[in-house]
Protein backbone atom coordinates (compact mmCIF):
# COMPACT_ATOMS: atom_id res chain seq x y z
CA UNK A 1 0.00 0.00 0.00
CA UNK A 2 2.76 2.37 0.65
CA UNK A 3 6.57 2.00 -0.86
CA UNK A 4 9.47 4.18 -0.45
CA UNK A 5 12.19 3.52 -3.09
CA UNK A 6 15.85 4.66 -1.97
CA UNK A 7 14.05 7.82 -1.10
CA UNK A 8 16.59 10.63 0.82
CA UNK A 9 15.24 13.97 2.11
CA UNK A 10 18.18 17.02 2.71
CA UNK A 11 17.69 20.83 3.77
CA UNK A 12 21.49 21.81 3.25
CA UNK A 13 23.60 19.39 4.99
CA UNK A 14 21.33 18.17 7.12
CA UNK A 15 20.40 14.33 5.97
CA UNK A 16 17.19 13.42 7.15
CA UNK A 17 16.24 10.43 5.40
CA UNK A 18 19.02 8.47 3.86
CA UNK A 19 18.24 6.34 0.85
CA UNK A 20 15.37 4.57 2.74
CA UNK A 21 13.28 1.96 1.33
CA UNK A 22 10.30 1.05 3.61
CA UNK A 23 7.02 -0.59 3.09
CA UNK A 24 3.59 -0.94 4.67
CA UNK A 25 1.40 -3.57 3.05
CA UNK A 26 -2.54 -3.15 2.63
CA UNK A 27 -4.17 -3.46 6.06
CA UNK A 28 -1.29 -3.34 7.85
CA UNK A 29 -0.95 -1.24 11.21
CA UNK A 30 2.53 0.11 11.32
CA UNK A 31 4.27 2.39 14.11
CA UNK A 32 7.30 4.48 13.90
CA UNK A 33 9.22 4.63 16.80
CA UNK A 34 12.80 6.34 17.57
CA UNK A 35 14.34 9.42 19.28
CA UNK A 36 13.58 13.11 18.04
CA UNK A 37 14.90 14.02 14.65
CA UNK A 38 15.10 10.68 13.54
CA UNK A 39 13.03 11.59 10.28
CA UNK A 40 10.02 10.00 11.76
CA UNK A 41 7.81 12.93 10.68
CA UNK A 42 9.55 13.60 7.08
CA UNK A 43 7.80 10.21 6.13
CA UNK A 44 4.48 11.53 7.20
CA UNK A 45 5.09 14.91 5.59
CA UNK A 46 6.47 13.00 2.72
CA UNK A 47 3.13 10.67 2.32
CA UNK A 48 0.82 14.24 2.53
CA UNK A 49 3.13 16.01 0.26
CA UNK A 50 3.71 18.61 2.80
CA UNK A 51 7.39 17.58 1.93
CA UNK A 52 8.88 16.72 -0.93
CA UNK A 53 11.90 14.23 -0.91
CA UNK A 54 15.50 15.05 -2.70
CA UNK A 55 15.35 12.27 -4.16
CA UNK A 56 13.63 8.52 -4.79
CA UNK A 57 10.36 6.64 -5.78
CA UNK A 58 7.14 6.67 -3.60
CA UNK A 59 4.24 5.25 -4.12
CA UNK A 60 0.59 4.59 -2.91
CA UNK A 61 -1.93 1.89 -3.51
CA UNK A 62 -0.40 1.01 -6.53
CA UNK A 63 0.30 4.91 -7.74
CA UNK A 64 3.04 7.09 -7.95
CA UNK A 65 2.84 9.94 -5.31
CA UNK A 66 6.65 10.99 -5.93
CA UNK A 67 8.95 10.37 -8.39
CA UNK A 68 12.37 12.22 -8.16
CA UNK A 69 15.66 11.73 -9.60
CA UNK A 70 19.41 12.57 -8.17
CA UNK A 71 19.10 16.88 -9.21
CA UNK A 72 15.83 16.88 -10.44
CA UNK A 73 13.40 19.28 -8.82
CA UNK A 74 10.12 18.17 -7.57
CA UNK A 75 7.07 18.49 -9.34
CA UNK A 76 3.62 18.68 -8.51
CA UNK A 77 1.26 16.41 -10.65
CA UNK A 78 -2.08 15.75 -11.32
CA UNK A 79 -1.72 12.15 -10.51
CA UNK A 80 -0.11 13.24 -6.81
CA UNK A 81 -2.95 15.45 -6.61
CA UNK A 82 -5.23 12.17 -7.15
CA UNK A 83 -3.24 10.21 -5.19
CA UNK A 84 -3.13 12.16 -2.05
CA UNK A 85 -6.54 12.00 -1.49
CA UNK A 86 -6.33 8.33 -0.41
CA UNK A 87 -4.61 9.57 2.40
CA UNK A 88 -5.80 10.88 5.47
CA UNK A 89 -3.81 11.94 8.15
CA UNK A 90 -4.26 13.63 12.07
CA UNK A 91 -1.57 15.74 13.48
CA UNK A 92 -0.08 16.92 16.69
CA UNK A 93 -1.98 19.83 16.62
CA UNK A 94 -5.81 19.62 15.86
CA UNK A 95 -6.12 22.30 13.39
CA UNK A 96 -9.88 22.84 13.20
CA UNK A 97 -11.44 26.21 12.72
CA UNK A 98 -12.51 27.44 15.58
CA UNK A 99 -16.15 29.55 14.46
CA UNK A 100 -17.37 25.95 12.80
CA UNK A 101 -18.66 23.25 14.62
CA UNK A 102 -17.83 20.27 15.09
CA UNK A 103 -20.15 18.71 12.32
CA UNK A 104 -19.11 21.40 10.41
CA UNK A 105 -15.46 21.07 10.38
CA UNK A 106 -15.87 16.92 9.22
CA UNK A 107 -18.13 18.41 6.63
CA UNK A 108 -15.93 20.60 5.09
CA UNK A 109 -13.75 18.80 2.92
CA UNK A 110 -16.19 16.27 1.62
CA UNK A 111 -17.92 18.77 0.16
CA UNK A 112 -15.29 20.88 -1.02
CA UNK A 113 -12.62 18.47 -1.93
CA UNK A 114 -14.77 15.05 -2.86
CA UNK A 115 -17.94 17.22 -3.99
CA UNK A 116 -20.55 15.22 -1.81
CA UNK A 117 -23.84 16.71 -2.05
CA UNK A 118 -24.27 18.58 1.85
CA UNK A 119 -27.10 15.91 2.66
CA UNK A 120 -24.27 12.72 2.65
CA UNK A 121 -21.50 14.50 4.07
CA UNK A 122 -23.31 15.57 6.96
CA UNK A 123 -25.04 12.19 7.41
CA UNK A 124 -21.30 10.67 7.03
CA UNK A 125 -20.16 13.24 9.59
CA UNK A 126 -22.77 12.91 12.00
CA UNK A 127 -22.22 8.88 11.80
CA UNK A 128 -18.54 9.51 12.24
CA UNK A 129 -18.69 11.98 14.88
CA UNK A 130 -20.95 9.06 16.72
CA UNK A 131 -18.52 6.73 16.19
CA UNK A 132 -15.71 8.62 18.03
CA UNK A 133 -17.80 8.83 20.89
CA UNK A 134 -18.87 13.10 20.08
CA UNK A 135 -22.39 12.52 19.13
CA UNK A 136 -23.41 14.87 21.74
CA UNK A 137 -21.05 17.53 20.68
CA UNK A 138 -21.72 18.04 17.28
CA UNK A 139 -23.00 21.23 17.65
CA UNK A 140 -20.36 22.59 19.74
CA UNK A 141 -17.22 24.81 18.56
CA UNK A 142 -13.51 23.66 19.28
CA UNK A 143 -13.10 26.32 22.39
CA UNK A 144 -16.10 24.59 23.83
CA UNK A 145 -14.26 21.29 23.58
CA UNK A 146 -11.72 19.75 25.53
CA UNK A 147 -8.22 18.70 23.85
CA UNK A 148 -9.46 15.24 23.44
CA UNK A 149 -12.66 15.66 22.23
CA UNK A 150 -10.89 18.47 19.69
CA UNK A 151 -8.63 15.39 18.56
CA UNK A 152 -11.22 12.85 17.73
CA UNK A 153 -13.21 16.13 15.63
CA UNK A 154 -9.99 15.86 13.87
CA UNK A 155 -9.80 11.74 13.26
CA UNK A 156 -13.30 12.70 12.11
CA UNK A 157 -12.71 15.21 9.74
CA UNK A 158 -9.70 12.89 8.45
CA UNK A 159 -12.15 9.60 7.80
CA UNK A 160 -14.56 11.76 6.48
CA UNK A 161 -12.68 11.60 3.68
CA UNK A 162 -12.47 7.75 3.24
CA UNK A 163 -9.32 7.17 2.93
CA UNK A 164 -7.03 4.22 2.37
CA UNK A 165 -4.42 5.22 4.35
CA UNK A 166 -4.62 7.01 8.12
CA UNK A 167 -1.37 8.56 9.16
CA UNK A 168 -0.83 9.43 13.08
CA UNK A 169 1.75 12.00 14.14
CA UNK A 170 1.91 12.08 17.47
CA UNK A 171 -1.69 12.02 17.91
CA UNK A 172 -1.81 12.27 21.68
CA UNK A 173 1.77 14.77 22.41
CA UNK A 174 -0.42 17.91 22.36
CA UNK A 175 -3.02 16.38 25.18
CA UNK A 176 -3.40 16.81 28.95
CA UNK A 177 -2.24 13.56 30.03
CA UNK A 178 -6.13 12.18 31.29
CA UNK A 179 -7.27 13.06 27.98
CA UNK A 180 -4.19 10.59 26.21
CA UNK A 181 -6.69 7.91 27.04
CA UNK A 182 -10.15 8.86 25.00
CA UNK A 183 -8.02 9.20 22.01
CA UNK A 184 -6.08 6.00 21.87
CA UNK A 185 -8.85 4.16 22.67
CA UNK A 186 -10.56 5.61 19.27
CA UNK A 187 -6.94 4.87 17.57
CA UNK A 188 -7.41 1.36 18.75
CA UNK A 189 -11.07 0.75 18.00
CA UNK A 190 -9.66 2.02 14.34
CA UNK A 191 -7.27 -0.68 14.61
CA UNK A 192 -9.10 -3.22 15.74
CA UNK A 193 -12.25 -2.80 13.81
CA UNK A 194 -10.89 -1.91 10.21
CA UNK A 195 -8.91 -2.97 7.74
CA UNK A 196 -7.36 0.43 7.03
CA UNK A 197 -3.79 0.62 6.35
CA UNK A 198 -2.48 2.52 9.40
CA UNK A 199 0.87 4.29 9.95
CA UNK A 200 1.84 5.88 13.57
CA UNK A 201 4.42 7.53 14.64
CA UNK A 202 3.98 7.72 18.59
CA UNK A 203 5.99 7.98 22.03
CA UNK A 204 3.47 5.68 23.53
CA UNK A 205 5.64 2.07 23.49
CA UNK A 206 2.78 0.19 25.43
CA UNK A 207 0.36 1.54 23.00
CA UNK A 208 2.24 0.56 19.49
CA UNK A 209 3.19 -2.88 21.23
CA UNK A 210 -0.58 -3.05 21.56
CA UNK A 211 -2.20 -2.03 18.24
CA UNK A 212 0.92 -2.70 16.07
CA UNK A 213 1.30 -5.57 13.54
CA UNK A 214 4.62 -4.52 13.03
CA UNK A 215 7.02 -1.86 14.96
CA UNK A 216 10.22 -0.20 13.09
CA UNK A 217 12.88 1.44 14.90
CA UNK A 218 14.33 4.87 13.44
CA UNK A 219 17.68 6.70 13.53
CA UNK A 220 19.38 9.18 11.54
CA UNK A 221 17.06 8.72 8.69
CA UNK A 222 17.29 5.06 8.68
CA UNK A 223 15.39 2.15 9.39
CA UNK A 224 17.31 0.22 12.47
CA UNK A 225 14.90 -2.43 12.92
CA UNK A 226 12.04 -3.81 11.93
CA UNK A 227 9.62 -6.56 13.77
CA UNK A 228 6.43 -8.10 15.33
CA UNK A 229 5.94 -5.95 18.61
CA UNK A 230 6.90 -8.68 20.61
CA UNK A 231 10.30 -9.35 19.06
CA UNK A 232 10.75 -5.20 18.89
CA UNK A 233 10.12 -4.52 22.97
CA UNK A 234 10.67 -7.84 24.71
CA UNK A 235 13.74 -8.90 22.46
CA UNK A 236 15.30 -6.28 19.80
CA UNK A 237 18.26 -7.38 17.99
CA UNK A 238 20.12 -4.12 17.92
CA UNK A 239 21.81 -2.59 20.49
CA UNK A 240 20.20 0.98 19.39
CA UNK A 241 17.13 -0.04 19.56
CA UNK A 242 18.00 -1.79 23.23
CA UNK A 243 19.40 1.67 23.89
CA UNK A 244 16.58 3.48 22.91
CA UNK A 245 13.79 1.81 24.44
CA UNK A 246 15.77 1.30 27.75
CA UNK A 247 15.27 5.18 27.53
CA UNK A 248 12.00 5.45 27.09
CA UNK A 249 10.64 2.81 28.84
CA UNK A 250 12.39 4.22 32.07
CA UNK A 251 10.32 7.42 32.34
């Protein structure tokens, strides 16, 4: 479902991804773990063409989102255009508008962006606004929500658009930590329930050993490891990743 093709990713000397190839096979639930600046992010960013890479091949369902040779200069296409709308992704930050309600806000971009007639989208909305557990807030406006309930608006908004691919960034960093709970639990009913392809990148370790069908380890742009959660956090085979989660795991 998702490939990335000796793909690299520089601003100046500063080598963020490093020739990576990495997969993620239809259905599959995926997370990204490793330290900060690890280019963890870039691959999101990458996948939503918020970035584009220096260099490499990467491709979606079967399409070509990027295509860039050694020099060449990124273009954007019609086909990435097409192709980025089987991708749906939530972010650290929640990024709704704050005068539109909550129904409003999932509404938005199936209207807009798909062209669903207002009658579907805001049956679609109101069903997915139900199913993460808001159905009694869909009238309400993000400053009248708390940061958890603003983050499952935004998982919302982001399914609203059926996609084929949900990407995580940090989904729970920006919460309280007795909201962290409502929103993984909505992350894992996703998980559980679906058969989405899902890609995470999280801090949570107890969570991706959960929800994961596979967990790879990142570091300076590369791909250390790659496993079953099990084999990643009860027996990794390289001494980063031992490092790492010895780190983590310790707070």
């Amino acid at each position: 479902m998702i490939a990335f093709e000796n793909v690299s990713k520089s601003w100046g000397s500063n080598h963020v991804l490093k020739s990576l190839n990495f997969d993620v096979q239809p259905g599959e639930k995926v997370s990204i773990i490793g330290p900060s600046g690890s280019g963890k992010t870039t691959i999101l960013r990458i996948l939503m063409t918020l970035e584009s890479p220096s260099e490499g091949l990467v491709s979606v369902d079967g399409d070509v989102l990027w295509n860039v040779a050694p020099g060449e200069k990124p273009k954007e296409t019609r086909q990435l255009r097409q192709t980025r709308r089987k991708i749906g992704m939530v972010f650290q930050q929640f990024n709704l508008f704050p005068h539109m309600t909550a129904l409003e806000n999932v509404v938005e971009a199936p209207i807009h962006v798909l062209g669903m007639e207002k009658a579907e989208a805001r049956e679609r909305a109101a069903d997915l606004l139900n199913l993460v557990g808001l159905s009694k807030h869909m009238n309400h406006t993000p400053p009248q929500l708390s940061g958890g309930q603003q983050q499952r608006v935004a998982i919302a908004r982001a399914l609203a658009m059926r996609p084929k691919v949900m990407l995580f960034d940090e989904p729970t960093s920006a919460l309280d930590p007795e909201l962290i709970g409502e929103v993984l639990n909505v992350i894992r009913n996703l998980a559980q329930s679906t058969d989405m392809t899902m890609l995470m990148v999280t801090h949570e370790m107890r969570f991706a050993e959960e929800i994961s069908d596979r967990v790879v380890m990142f570091d300076h742009g590369r791909a250390v490891e790659s496993g079953a959660p099990e084999q990643i956090f009860k027996n990794p085979l390289e001494e980063r990743t031992r490092t790492f989660l010895r780190a983590v795991l310790q707070r």
